[in-house]
PDB file of N, CA and C in Angstrom:
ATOM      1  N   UNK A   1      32.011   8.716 -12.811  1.00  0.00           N
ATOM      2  CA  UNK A   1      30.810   7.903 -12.803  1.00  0.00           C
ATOM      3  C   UNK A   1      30.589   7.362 -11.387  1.00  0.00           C
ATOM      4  N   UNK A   2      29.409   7.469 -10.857  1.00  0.00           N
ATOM      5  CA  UNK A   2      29.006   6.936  -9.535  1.00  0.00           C
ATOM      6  C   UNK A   2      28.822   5.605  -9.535  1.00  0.00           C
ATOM      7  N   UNK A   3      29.207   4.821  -8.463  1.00  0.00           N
ATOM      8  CA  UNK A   3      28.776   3.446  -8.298  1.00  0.00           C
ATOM      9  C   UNK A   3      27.573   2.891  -7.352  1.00  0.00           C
ATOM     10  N   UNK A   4      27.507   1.962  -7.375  1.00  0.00           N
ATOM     11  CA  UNK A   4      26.102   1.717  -6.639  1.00  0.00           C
ATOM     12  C   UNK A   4      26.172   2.778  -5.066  1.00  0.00           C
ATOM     13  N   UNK A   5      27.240   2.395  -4.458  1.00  0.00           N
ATOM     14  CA  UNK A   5      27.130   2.667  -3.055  1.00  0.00           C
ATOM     15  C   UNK A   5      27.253   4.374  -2.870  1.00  0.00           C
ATOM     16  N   UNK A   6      27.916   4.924  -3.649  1.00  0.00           N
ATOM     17  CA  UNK A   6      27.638   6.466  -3.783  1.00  0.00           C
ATOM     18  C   UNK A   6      26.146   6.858  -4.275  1.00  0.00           C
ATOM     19  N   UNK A   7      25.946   5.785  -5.312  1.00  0.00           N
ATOM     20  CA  UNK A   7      24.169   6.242  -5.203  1.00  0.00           C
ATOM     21  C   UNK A   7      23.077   6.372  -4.377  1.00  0.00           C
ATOM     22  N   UNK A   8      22.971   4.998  -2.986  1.00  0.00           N
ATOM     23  CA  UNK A   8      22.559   4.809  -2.259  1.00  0.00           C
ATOM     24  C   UNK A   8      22.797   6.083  -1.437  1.00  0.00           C
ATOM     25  N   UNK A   9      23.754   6.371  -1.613  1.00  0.00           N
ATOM     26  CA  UNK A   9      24.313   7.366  -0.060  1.00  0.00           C
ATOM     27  C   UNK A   9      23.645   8.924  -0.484  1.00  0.00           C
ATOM     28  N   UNK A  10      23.871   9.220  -1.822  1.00  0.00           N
ATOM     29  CA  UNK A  10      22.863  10.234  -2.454  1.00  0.00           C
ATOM     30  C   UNK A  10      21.592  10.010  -2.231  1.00  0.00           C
ATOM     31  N   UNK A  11      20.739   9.179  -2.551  1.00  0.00           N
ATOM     32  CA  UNK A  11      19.267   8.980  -1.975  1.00  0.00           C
ATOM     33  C   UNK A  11      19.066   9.129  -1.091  1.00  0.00           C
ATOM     34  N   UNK A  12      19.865   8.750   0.291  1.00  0.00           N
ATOM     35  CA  UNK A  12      19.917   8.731   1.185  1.00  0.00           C
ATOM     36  C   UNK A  12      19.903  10.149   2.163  1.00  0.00           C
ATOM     37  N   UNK A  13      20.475  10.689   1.304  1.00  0.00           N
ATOM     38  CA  UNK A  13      20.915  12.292   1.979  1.00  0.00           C
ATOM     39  C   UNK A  13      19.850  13.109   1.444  1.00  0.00           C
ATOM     40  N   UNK A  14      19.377  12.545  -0.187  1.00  0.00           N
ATOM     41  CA  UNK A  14      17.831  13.150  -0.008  1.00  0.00           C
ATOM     42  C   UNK A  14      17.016  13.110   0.477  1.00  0.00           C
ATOM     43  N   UNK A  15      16.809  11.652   1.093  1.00  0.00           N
ATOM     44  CA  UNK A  15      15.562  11.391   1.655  1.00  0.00           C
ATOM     45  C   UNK A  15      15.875  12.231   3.279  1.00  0.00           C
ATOM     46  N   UNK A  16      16.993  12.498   3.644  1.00  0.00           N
ATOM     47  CA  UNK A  16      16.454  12.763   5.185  1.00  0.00           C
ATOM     48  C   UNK A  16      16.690  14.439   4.927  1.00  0.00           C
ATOM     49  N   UNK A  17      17.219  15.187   3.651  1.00  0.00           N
ATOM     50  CA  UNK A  17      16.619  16.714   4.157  1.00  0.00           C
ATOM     51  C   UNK A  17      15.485  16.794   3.303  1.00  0.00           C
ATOM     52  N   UNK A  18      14.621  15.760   2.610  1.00  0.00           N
ATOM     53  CA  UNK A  18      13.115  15.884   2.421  1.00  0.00           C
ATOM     54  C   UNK A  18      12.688  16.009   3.442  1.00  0.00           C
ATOM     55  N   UNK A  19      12.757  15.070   4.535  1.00  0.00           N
ATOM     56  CA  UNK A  19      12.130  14.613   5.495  1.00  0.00           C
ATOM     57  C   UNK A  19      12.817  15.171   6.802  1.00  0.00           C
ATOM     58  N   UNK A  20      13.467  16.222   6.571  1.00  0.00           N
ATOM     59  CA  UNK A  20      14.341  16.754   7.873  1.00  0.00           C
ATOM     60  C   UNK A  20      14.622  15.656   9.118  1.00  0.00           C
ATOM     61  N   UNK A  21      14.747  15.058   8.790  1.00  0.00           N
ATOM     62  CA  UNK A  21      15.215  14.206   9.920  1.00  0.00           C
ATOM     63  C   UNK A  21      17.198  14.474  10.292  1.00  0.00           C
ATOM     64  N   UNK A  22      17.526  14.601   8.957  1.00  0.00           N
ATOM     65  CA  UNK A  22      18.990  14.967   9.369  1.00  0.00           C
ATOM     66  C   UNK A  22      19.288  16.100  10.623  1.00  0.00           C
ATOM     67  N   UNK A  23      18.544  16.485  11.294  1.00  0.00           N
ATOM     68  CA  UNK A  23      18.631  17.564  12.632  1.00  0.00           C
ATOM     69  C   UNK A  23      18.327  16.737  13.770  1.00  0.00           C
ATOM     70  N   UNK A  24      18.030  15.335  13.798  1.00  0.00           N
ATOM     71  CA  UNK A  24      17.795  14.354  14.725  1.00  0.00           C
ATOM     72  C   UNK A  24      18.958  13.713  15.115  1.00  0.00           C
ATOM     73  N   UNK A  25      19.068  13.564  16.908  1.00  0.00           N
ATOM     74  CA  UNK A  25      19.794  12.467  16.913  1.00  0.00           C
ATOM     75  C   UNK A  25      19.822  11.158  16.411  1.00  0.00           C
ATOM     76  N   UNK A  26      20.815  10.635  16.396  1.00  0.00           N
ATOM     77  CA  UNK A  26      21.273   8.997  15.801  1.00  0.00           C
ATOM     78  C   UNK A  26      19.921   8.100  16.224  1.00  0.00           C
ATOM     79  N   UNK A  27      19.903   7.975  17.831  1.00  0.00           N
ATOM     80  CA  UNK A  27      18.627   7.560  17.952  1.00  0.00           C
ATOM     81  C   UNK A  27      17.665   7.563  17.377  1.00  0.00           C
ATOM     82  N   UNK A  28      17.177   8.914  17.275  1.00  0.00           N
ATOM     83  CA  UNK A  28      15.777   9.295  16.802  1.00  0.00           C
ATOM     84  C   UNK A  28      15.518   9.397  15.250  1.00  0.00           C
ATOM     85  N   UNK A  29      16.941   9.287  14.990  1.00  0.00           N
ATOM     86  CA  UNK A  29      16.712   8.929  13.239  1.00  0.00           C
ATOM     87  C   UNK A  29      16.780   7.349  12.754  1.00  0.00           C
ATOM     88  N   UNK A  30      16.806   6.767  13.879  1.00  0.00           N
ATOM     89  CA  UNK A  30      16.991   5.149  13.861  1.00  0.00           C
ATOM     90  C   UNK A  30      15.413   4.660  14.220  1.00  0.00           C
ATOM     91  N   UNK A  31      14.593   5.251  15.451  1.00  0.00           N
ATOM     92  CA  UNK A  31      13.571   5.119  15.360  1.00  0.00           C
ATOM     93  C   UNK A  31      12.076   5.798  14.447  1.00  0.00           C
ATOM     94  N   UNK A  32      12.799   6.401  13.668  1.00  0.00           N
ATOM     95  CA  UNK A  32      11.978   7.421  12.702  1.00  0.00           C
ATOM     96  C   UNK A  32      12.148   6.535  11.593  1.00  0.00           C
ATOM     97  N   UNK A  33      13.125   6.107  10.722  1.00  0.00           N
ATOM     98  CA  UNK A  33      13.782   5.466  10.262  1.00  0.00           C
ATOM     99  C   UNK A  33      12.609   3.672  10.212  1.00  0.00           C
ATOM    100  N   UNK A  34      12.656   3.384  11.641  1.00  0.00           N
ATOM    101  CA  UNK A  34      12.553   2.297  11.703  1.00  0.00           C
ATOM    102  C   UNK A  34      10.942   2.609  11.375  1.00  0.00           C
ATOM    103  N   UNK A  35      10.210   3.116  12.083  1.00  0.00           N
ATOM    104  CA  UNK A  35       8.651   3.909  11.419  1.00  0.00           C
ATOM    105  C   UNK A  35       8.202   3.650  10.416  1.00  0.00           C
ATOM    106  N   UNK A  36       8.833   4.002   9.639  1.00  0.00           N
ATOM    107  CA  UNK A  36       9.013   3.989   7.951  1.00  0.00           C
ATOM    108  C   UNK A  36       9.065   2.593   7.552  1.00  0.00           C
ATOM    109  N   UNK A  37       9.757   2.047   7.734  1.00  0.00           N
ATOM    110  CA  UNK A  37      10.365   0.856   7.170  1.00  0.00           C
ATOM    111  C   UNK A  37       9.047   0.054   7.897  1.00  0.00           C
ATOM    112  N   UNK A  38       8.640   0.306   9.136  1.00  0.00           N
ATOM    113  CA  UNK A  38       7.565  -0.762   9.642  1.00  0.00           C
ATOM    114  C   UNK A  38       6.372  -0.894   8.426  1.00  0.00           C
ATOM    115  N   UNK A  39       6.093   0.956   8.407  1.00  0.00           N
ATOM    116  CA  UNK A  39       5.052   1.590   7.533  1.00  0.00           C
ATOM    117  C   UNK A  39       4.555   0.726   6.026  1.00  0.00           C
ATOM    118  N   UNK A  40       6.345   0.855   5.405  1.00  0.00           N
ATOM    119  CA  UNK A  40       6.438   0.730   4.375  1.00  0.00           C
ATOM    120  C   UNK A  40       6.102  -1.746   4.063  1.00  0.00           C
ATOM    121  N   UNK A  41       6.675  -1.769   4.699  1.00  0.00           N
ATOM    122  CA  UNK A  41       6.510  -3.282   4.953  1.00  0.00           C
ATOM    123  C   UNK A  41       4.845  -3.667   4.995  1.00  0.00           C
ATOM    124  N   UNK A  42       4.351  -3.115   5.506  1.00  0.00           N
ATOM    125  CA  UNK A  42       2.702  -2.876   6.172  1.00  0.00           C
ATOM    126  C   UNK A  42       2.254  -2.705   4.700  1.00  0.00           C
ATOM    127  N   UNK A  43       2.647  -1.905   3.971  1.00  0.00           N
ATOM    128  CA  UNK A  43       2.046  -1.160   2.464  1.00  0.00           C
ATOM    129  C   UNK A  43       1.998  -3.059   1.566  1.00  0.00           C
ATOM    130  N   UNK A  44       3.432  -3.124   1.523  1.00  0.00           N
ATOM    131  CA  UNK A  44       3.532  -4.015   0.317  1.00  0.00           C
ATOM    132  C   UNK A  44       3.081  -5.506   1.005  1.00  0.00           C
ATOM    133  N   UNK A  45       2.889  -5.499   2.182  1.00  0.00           N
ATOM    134  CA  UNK A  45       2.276  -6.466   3.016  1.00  0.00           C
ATOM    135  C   UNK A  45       0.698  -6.852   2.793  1.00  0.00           C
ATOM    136  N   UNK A  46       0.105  -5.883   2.896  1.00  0.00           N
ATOM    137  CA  UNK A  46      -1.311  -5.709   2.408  1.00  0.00           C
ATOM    138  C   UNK A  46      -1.462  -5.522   0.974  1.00  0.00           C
ATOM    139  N   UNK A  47      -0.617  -5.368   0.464  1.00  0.00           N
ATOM    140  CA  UNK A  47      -0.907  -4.854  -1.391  1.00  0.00           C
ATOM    141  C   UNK A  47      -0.551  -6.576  -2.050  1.00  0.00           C
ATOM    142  N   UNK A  48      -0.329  -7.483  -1.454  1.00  0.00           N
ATOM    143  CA  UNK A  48       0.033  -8.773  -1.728  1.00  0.00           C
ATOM    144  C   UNK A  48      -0.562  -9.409  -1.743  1.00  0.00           C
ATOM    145  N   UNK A  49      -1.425  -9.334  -0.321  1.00  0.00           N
ATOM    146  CA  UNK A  49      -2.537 -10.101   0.355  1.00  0.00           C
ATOM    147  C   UNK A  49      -3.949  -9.949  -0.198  1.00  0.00           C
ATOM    148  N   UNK A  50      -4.030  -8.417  -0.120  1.00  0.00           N
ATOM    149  CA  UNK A  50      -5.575  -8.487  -0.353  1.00  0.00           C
ATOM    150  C   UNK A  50      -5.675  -7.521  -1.459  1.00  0.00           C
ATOM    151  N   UNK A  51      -4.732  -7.363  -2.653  1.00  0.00           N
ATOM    152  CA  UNK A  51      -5.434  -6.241  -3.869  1.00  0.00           C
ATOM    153  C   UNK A  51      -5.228  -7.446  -5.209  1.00  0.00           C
ATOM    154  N   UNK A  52      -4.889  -8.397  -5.052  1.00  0.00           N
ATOM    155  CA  UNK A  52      -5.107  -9.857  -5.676  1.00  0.00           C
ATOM    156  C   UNK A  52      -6.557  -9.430  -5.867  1.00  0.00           C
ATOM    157  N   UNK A  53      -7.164 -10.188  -4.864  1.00  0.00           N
ATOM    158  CA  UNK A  53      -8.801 -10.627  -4.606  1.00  0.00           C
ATOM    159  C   UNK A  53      -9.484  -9.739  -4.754  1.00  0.00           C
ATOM    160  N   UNK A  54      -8.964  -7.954  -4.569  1.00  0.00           N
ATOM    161  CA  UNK A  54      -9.980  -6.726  -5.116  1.00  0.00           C
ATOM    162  C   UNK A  54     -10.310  -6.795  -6.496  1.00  0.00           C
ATOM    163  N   UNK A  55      -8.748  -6.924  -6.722  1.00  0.00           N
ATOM    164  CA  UNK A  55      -8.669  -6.434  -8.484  1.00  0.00           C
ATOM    165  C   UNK A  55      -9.684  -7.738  -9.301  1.00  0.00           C
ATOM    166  N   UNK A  56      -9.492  -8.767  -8.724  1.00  0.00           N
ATOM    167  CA  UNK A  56     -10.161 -10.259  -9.031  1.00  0.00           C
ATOM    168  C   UNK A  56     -11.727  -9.431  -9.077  1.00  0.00           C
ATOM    169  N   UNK A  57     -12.088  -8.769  -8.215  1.00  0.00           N
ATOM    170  CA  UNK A  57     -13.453  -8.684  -7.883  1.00  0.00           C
ATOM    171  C   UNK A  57     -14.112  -7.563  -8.844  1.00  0.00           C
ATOM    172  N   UNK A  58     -13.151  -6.639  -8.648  1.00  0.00           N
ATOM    173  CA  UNK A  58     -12.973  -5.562  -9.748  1.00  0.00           C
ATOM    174  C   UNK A  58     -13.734  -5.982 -11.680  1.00  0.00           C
ATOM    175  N   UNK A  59     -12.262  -6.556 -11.859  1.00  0.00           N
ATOM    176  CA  UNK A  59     -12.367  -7.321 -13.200  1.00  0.00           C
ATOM    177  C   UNK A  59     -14.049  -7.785 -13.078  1.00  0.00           C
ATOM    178  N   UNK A  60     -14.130  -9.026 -12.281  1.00  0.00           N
ATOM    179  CA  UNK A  60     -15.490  -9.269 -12.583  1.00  0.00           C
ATOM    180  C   UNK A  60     -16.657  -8.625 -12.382  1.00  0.00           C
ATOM    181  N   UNK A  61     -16.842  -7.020 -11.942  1.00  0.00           N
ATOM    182  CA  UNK A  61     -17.814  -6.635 -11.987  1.00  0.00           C
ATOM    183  C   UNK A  61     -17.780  -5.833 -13.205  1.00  0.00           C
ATOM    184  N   UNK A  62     -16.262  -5.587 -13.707  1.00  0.00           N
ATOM    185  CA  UNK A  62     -16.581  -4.950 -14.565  1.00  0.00           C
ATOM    186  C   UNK A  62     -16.627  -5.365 -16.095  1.00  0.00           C
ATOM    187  N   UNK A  63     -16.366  -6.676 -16.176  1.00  0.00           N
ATOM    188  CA  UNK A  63     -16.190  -7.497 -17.609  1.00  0.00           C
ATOM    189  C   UNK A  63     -16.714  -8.840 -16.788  1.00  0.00           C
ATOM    190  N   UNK A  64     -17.904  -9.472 -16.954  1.00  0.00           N
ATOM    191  CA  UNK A  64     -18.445 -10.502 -15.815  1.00  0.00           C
ATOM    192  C   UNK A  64     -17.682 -11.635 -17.175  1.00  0.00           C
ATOM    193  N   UNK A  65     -17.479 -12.428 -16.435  1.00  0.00           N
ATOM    194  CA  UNK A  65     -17.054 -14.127 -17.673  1.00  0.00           C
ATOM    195  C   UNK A  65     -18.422 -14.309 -18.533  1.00  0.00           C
ATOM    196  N   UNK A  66     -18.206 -14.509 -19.618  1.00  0.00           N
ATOM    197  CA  UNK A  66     -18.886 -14.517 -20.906  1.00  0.00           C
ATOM    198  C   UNK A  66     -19.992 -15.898 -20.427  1.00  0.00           C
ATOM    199  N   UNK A  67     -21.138 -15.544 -20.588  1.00  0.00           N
ATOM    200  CA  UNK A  67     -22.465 -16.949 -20.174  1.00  0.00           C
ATOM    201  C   UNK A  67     -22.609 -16.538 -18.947  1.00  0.00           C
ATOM    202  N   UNK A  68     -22.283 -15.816 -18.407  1.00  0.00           N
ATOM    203  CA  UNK A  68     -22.315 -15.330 -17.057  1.00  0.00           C
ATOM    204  C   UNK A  68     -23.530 -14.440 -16.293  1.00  0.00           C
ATOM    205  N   UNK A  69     -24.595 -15.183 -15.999  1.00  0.00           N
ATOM    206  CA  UNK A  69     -25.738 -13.442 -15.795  1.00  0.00           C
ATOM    207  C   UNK A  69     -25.746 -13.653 -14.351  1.00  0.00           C
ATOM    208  N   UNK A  70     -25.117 -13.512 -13.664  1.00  0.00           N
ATOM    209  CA  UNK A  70     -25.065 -13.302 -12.350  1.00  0.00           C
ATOM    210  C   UNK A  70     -24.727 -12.006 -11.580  1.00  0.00           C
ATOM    211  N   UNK A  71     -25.198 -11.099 -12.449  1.00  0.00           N
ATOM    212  CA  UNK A  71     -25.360  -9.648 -12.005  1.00  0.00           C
ATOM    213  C   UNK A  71     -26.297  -9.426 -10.501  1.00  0.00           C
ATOM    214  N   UNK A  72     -26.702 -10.387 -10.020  1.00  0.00           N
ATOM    215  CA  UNK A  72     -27.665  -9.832  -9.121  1.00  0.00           C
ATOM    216  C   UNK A  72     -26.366 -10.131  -8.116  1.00  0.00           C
ATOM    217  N   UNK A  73     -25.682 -11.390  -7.762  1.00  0.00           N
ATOM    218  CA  UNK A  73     -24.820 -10.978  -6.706  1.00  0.00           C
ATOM    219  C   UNK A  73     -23.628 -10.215  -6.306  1.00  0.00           C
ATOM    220  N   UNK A  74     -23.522  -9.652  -7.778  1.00  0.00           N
ATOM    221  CA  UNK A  74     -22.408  -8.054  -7.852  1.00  0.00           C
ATOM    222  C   UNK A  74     -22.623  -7.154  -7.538  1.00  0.00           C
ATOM    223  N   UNK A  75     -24.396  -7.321  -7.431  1.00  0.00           N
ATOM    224  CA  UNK A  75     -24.967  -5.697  -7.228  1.00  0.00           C
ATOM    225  C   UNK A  75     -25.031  -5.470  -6.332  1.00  0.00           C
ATOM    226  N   UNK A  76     -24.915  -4.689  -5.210  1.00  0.00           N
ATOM    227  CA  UNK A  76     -25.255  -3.934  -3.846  1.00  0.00           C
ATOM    228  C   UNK A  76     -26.810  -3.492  -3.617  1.00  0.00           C
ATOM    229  N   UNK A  77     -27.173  -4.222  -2.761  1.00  0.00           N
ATOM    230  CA  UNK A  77     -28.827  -4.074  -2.538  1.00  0.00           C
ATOM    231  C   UNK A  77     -28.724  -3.953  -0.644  1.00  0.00           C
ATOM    232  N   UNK A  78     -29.641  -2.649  -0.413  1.00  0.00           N
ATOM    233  CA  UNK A  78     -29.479  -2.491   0.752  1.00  0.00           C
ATOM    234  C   UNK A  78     -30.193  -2.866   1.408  1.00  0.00           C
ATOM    235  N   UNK A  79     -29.645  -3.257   2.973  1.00  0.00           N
ATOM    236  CA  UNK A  79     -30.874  -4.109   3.592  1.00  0.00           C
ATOM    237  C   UNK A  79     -31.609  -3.633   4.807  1.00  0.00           C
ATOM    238  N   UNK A  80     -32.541  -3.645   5.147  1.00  0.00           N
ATOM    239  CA  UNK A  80     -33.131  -2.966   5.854  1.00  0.00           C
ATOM    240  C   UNK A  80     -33.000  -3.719   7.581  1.00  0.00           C
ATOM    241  N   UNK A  81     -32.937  -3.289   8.550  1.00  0.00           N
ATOM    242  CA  UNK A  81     -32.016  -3.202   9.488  1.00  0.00           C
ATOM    243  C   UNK A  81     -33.652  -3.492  10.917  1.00  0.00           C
ATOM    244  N   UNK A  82     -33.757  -4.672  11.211  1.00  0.00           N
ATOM    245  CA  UNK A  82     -35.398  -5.059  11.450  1.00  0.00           C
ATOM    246  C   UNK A  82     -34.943  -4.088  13.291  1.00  0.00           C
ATOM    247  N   UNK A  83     -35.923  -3.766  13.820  1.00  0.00           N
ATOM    248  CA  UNK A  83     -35.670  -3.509  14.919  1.00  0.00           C
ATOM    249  C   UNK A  83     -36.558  -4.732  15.805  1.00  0.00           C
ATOM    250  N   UNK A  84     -35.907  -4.220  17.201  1.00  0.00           N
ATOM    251  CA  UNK A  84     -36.201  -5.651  17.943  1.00  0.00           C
ATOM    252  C   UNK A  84     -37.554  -4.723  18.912  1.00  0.00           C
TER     253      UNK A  84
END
């Protein structure tokens, strides 16, 4: 039976001949590596911040709160663009 740290080390060895990086030096698999991890931070960074307030926006266009007729400021009305 495997324990945690043999598991890790299996994932691990998948993820870099998915990603061929195992043919990289130490370096360059540290800054490839680090890429990722910036990448990945960035993902759940923004998925925290601002898919709250989408999904919020979402919901209410698509089930508005009950007594609610305020359909005109959900709707997208385009505006015409005056020239000078």
């Amino acid at each position: 039976m495997w324990n945690l740290k043999d598991s890790a080390a299996h994932l691990y060895r998948q993820y870099e001949l998915v990603t061929c990086i195992n043919m990289f030096e130490p370096w360059e698999k540290k800054l490839i590596n680090g890429i990722f991890l910036l990448m990945f931070v960035l993902l759940v960074f923004s998925s925290c911040v601002y898919l709250p307030s989408y999904m919020d926006t979402l919901i209410e266009i698509i089930r508005p709160a009950a007594g609610s007729s305020k359909v005109d400021d959900l709707t997208y009305v385009p505006q015409r663009i005056s020239s000078m």
